[in-house]
Protein backbone atom coordinates (compact mmCIF):
# COMPACT_ATOMS: atom_id res chain seq x y z
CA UNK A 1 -33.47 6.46 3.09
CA UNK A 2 -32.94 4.84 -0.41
CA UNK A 3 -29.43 4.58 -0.93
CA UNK A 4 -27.72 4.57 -4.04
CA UNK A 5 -27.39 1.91 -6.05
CA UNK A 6 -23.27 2.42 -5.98
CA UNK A 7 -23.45 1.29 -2.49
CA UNK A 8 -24.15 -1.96 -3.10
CA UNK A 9 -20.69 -3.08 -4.85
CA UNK A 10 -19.10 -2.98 -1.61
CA UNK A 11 -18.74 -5.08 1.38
CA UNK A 12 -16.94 -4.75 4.28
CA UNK A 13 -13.77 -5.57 4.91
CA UNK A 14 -13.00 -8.91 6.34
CA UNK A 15 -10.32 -6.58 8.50
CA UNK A 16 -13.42 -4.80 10.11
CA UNK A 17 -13.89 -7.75 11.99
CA UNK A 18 -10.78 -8.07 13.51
CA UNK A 19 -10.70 -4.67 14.18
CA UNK A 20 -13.99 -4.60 16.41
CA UNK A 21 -12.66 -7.70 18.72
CA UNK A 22 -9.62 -5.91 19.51
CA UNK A 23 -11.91 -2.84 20.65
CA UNK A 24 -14.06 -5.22 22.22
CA UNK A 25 -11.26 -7.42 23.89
CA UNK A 26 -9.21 -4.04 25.15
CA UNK A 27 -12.41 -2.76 26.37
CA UNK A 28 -12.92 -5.60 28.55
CA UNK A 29 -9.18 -4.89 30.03
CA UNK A 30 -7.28 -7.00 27.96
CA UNK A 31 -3.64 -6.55 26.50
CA UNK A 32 -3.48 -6.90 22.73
CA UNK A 33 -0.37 -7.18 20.83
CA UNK A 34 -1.16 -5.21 17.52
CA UNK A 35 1.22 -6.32 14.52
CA UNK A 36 -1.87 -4.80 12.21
CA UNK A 37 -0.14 -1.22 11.94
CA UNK A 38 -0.04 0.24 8.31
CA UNK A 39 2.06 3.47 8.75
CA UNK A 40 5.74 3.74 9.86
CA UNK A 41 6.24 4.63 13.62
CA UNK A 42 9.25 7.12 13.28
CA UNK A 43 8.21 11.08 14.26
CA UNK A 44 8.07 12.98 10.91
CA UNK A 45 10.96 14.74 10.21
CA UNK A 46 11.52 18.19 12.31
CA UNK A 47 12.18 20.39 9.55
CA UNK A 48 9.18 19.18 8.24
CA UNK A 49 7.20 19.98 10.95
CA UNK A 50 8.84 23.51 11.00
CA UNK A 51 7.48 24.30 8.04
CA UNK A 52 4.44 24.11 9.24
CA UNK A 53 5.38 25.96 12.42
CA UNK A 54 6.58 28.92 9.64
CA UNK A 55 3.52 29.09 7.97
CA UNK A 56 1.26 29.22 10.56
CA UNK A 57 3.74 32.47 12.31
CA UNK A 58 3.13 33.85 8.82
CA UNK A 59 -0.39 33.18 8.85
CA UNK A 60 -0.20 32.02 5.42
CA UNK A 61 -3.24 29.40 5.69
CA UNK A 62 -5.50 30.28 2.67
CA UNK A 63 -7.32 27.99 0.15
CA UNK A 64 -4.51 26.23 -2.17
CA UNK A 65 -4.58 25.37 -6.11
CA UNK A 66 -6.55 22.66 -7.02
CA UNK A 67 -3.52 20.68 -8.70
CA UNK A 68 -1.01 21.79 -5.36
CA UNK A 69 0.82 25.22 -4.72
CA UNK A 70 3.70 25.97 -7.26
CA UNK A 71 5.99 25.30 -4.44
CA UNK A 72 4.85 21.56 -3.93
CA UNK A 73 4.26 20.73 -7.50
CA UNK A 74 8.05 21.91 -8.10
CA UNK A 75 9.43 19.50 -5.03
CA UNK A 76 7.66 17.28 -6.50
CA UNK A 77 9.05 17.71 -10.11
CA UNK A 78 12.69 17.70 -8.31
CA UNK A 79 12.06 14.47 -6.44
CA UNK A 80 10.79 12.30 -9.52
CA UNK A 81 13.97 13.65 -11.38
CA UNK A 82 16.38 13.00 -8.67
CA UNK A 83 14.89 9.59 -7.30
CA UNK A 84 13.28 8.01 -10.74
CA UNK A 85 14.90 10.05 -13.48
CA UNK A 86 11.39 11.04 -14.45
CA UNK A 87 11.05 14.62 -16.25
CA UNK A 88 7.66 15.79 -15.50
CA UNK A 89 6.63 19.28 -16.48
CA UNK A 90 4.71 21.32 -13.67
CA UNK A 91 0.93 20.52 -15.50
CA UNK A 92 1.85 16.93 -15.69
CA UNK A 93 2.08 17.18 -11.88
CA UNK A 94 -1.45 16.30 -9.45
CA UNK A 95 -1.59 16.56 -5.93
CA UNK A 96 -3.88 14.97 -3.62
CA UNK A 97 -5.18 14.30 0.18
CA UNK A 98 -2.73 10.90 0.28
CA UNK A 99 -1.92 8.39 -2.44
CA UNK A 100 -5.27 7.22 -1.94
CA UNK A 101 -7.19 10.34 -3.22
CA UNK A 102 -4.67 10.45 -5.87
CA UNK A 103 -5.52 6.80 -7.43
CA UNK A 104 -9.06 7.65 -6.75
CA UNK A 105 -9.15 10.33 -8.70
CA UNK A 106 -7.21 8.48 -11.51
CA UNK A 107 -9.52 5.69 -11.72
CA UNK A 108 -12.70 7.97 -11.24
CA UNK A 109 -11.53 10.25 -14.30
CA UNK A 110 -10.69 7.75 -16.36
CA UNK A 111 -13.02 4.25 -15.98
CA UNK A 112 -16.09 3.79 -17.20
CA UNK A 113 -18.61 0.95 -17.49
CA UNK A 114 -17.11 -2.00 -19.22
CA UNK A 115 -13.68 -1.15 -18.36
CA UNK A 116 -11.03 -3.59 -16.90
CA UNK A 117 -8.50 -2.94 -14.15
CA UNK A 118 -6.21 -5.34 -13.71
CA UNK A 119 -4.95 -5.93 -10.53
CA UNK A 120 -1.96 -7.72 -9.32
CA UNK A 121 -2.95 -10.14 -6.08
CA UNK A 122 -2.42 -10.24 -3.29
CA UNK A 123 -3.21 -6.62 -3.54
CA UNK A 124 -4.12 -3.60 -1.03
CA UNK A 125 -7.73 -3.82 -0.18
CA UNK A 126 -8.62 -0.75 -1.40
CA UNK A 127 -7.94 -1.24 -5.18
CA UNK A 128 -10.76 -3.19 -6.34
CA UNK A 129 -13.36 -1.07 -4.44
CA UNK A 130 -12.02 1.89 -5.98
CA UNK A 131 -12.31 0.51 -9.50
CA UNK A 132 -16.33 -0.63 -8.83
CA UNK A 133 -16.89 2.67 -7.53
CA UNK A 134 -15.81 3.47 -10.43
CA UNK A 135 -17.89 1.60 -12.39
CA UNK A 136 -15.19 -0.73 -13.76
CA UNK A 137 -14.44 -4.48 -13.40
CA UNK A 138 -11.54 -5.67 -11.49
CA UNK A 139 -9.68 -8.47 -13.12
CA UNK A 140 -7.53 -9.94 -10.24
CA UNK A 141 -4.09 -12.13 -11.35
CA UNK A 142 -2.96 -14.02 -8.23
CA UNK A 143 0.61 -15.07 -7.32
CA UNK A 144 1.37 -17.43 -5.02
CA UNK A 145 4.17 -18.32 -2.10
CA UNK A 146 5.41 -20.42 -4.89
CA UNK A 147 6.28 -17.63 -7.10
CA UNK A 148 7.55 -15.00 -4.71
CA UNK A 149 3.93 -13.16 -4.73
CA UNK A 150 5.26 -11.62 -8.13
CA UNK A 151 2.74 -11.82 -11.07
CA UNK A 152 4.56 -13.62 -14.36
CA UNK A 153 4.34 -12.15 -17.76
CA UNK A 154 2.26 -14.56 -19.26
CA UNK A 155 0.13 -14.38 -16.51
CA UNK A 156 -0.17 -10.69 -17.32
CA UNK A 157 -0.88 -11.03 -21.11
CA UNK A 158 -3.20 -13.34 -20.85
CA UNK A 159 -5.04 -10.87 -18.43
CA UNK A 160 -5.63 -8.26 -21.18
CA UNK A 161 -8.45 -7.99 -22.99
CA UNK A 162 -10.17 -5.33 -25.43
CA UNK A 163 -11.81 -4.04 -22.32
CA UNK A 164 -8.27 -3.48 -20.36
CA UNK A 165 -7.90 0.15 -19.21
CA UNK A 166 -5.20 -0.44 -16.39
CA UNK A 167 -2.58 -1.92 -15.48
CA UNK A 168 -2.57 -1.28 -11.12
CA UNK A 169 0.88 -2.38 -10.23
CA UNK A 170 2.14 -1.89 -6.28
CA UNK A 171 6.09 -3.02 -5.79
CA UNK A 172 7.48 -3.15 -3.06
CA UNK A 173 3.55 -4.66 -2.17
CA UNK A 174 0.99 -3.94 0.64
CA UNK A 175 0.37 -7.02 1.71
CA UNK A 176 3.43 -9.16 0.94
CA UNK A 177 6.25 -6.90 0.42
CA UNK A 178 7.42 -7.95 -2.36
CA UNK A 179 9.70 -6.35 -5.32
CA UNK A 180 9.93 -6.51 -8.50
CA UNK A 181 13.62 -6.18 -10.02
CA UNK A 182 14.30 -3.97 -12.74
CA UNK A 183 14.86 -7.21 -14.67
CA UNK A 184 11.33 -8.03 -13.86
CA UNK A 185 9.89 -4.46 -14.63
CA UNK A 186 11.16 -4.58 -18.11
CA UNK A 187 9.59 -8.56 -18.89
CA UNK A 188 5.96 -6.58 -17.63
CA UNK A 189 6.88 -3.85 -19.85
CA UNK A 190 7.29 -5.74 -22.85
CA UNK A 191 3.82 -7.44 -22.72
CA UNK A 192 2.40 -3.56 -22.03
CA UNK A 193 3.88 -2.46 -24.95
CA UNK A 194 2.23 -5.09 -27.15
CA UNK A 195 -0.89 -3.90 -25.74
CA UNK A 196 -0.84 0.27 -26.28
CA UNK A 197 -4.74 0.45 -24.82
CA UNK A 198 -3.82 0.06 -21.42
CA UNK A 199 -2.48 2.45 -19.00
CA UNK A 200 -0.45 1.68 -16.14
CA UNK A 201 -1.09 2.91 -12.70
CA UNK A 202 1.95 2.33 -9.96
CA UNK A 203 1.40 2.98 -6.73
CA UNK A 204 5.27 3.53 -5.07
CA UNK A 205 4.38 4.72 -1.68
CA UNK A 206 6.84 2.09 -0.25
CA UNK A 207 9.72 2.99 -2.90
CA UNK A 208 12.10 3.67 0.20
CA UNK A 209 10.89 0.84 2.48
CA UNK A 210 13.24 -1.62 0.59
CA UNK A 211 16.03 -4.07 2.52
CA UNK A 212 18.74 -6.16 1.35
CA UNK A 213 20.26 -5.01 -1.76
CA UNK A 214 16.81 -4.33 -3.51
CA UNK A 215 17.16 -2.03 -5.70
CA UNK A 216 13.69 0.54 -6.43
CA UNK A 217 12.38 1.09 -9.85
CA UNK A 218 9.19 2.50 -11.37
CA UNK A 219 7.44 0.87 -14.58
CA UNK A 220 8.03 4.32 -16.30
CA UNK A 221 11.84 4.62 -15.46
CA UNK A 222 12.57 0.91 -16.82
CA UNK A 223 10.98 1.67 -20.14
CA UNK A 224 10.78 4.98 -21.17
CA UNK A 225 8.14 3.90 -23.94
CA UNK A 226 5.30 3.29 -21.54
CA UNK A 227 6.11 7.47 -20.10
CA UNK A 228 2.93 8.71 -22.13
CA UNK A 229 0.43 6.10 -20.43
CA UNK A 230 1.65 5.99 -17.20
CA UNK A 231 0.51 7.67 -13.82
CA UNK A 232 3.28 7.58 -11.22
CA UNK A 233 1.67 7.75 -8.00
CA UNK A 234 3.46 8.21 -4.91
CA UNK A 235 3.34 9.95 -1.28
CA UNK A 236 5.07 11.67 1.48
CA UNK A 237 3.18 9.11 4.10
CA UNK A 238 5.77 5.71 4.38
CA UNK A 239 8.85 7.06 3.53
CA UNK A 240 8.76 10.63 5.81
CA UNK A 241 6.45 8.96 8.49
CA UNK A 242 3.75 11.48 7.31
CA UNK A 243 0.36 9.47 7.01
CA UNK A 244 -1.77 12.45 9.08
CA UNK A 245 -0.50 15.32 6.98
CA UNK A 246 -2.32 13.39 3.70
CA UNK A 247 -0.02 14.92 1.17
CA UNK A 248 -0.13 12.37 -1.83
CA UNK A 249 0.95 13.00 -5.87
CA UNK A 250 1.12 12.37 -8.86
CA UNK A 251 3.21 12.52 -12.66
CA UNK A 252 1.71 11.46 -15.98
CA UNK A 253 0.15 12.54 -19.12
CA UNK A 254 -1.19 16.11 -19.37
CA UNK A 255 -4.44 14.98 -20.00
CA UNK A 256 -5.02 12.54 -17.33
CA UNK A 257 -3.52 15.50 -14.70
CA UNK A 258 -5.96 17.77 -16.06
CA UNK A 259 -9.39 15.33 -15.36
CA UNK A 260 -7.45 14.59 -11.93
CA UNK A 261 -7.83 17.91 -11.04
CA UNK A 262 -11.35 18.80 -12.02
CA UNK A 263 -12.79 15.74 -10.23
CA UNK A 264 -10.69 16.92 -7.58
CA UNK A 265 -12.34 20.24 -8.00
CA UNK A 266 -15.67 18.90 -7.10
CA UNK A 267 -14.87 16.68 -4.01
CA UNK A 268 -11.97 18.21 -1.74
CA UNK A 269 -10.24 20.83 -3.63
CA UNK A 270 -7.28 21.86 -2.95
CA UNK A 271 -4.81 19.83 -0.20
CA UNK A 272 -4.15 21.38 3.43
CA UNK A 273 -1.65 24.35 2.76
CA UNK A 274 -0.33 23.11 5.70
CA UNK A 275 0.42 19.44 4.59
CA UNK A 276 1.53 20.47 1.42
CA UNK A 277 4.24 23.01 3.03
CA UNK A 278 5.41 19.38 5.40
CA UNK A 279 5.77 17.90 2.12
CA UNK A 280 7.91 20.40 0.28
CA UNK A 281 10.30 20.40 3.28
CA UNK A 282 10.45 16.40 3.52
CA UNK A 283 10.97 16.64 -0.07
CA UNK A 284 13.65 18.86 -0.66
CA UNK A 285 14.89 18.54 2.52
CA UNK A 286 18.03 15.82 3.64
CA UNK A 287 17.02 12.69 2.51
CA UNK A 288 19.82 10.17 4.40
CA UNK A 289 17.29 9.70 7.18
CA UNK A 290 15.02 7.15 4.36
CA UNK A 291 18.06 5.02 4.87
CA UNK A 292 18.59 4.73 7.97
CA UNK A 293 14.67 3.94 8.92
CA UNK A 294 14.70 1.27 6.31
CA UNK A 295 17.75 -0.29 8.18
CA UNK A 296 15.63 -0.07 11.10
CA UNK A 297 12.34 -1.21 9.89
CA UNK A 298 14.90 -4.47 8.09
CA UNK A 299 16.47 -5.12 11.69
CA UNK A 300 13.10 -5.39 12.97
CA UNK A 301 11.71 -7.64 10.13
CA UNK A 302 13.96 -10.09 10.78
CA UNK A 303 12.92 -10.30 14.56
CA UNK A 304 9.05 -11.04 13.40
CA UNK A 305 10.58 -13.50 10.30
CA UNK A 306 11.92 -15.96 12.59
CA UNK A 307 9.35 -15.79 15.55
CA UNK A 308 6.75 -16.53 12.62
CA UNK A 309 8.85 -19.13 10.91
CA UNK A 310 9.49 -21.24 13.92
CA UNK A 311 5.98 -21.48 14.76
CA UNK A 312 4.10 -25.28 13.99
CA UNK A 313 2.07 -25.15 10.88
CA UNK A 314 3.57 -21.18 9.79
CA UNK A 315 5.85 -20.41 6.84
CA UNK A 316 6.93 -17.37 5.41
CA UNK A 317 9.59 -15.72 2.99
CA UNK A 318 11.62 -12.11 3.89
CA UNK A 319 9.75 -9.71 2.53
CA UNK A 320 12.08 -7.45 -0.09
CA UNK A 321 10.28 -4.27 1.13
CA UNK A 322 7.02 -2.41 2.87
CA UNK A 323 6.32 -3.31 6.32
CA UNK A 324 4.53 -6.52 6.32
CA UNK A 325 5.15 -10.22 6.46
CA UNK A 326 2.60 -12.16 4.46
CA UNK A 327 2.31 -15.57 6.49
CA UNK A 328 0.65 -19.10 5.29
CA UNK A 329 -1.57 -20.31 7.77
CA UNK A 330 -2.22 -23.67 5.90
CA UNK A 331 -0.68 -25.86 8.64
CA UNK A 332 -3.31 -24.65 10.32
CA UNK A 333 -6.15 -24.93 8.86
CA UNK A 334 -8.31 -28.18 10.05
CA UNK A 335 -6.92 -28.39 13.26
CA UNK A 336 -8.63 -27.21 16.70
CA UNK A 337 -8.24 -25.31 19.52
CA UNK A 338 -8.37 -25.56 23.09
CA UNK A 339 -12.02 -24.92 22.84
CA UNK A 340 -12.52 -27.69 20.16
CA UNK A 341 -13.36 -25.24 17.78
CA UNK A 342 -11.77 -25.97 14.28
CA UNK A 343 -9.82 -23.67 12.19
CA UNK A 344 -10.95 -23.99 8.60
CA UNK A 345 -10.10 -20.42 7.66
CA UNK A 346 -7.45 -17.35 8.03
CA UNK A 347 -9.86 -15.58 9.28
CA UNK A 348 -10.53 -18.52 11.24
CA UNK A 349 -7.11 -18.44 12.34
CA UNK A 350 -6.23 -14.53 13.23
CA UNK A 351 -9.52 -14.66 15.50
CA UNK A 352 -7.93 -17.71 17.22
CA UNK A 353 -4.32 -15.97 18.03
CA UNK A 354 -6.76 -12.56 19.31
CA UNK A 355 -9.06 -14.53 21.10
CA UNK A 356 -6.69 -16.72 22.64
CA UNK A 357 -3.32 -15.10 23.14
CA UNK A 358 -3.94 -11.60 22.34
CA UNK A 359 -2.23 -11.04 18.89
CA UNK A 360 -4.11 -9.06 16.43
CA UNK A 361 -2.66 -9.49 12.84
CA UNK A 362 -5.10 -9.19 9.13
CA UNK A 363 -6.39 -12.30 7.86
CA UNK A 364 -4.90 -13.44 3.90
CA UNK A 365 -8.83 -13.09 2.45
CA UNK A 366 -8.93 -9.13 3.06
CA UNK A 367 -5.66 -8.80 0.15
CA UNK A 368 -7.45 -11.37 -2.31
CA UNK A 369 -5.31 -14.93 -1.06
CA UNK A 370 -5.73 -17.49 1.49
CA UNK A 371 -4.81 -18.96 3.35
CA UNK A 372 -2.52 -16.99 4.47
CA UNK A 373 -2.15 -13.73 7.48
CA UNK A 374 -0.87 -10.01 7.32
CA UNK A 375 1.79 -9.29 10.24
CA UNK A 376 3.43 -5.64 10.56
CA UNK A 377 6.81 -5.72 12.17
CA UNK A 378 6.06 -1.90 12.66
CA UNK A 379 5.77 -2.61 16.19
CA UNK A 380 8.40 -2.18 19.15
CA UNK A 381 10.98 -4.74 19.25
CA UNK A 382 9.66 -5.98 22.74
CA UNK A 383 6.01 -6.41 21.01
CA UNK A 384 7.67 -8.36 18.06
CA UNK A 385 9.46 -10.67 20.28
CA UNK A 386 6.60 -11.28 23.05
CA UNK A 387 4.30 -11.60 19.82
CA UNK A 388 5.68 -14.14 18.04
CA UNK A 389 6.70 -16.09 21.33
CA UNK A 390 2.49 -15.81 21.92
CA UNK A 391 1.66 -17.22 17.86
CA UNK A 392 4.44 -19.88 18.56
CA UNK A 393 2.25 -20.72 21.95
CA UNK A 394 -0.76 -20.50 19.58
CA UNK A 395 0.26 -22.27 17.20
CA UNK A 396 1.62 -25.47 19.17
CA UNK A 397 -1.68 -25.81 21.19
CA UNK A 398 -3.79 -26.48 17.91
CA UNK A 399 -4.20 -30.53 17.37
């Protein structure tokens, strides 16, 4: 088979290879500690689930529209209203199988050869593959520990080019969690607004995974000027604990919907009439529980913070939202193990802890910045505390 020339822009992930030693290790009997989860671990909400319950007694389980049932592209219009004072009319409205089919379908209906994405790092693994499949070039603008893992504004506007079609912007971020104020927002949205070629793309999945007193905002909310080239993308996965029923959407210009839906058309159609009817329950249903899970999730966090912290040759900052602490492993690197084997990467490093004490976390390389490690604290509290007691172990035994 001669496959097409597409395939070759991607690699794997670095993440695989974690991934197959834990399946190897637990196959051979061993305990692993997984702090690598990317969903929330809370059961979706019931009167979600009895919405599916109630369409499946009515046996109402047909195809769906293309851009979402009337019903979901209406909670929809409610939610961006009442959470990001967003007015959206019902065709400026796409729905998708996840957030991920819904930036997919963004990027594929809108990039062509030549383009530029840029792309905020650390950044979700995903992106950049999606904008090469694309055809596109992504243009990656790194922040470091040093500046909070939040891109500057000059470091944005000297990103943009003639070629610049996007602006892909994730706050709170998958890997490092961190938020942008609506202080911050607006400096970003000054430099767009210089620059009326390029679109932005936000990707808010983890608007209601946010701790302290963070407060959430969306690019197109903070400056209403940047409403007609914007694509608010968001999903009913983090904040309702819905991941499996793959119920993701979408506001933004009429146009951009429109191509949405007719690659859409072509690929999955319509999304699950099942998923879509969780959805409109989760999103017009009570909404106090969002609260009280991030309360949880931030109670949690701050078990895994000091665990990691307090561990030779770690540092790490809190995390203003999402579900992951982004740790430096650079007081690691160039030391050895018990084996004598040196550490001279992250990946390196997150092999060591799984080989060696049974902690899987995601090496830094996988999001873009090293050297550095991905830790969930969506894990029970027991697993948080007995993992980070087993990196501290790590950790110390390394000369």
């Amino acid at each position: 088979m001669e496959f097409a020339p597409r395939m070759s822009r991607f690699k794997p992930s670095p993440s695989q290879i974690a991934s197959a030693r834990v399946r190897d290790l637990q196959a051979e009997g061993r305990t692993i500690i997984k702090l690598t989860a990317g969903e929330p671990d809370f059961p979706a909400p019931d009167h979600a689930k009895r919405a599916v319950l109630d369409l499946m007694e009515r046996n109402d389980i047909q195809y769906t529209p293309i851009n979402g049932t009337l019903a979901m592209r209406q909670a929809v219009q409610a939610k961006f209203k009442r959470d990001n004072d967003l007015d959206y009319a019902l065709d400026q409205i796409a729905v998708g199988s996840g957030a991920k089919q819904v930036l997919f379908n963004t990027l594929m209906a809108t990039v062509s050869a030549g383009d530029e994405v840029i792309i905020p790092g650390p950044y979700w693994a995903s992106y950049p593959d999606m904008v090469k499949l694309a055809g596109g070039t992504p243009v990656f603008v790194s922040a470091g520990q040093n500046e909070k893992f939040k891109m500057r504004p000059s470091e944005l506007a000297a990103a943009i080019t003639p070629q610049t079609k996007w602006f892909m912007f994730c706050s709170p971020s998958n890997p490092t969690g961190a938020a942008y104020s609506w202080d911050e927002l607006q400096a970003l949205a000054d430099v767009l607004l210089a620059h009326p070629h390029v679109h932005i793309l936000t990707d808010d999945v983890y608007e209601h995974l946010i701790f302290d007193d963070h407060k959430f905002a969306t690019l197109a909310q903070v400056e209403p000027r940047l409403y007609d080239r914007t694509v608010t993308c968001n999903s009913v996965s983090k904040a309702f604990s819905m991941t499996g029923f793959r119920v993701g959407y979408a506001g933004g210009p009429k146009d951009i919907i429109a191509k949405m839906s007719n690659m859409q058309s072509q690929s999955t159609a319509g999304v699950s009439a099942l998923g879509q009817a969780a959805a409109v329950a989760a999103l017009n249903g009570p909404q106090d529980l969002l609260a009280e899970r991030a309360a949880n999730l931030q109670r949690r966090r701050g078990i895994l913070f000091e665990k990691l912290n307090a561990a030779k040759g770690l540092s790490c900052d809190l995390p203003d939202g999402a579900m992951y602490i982004f740790c430096s492993c650079a007081g690691a690197i160039g030391k050895r193990g018990p084996d004598g084997r040196v550490i001279e990467t992250d990946t390196d490093f997150t092999m060591y802890l799984l080989d060696s004490v049974g902690v899987a976390v995601v090496q830094g390389v996988a999001y873009g910045l090293s050297p550095y490690f991905r830790a969930s604290f969506v894990a029970p509290e027991e697993d948080l505390i007995r993992g980070g007691d087993l990196i501290q172990e790590a950790c110390a035994a390394l000369v």
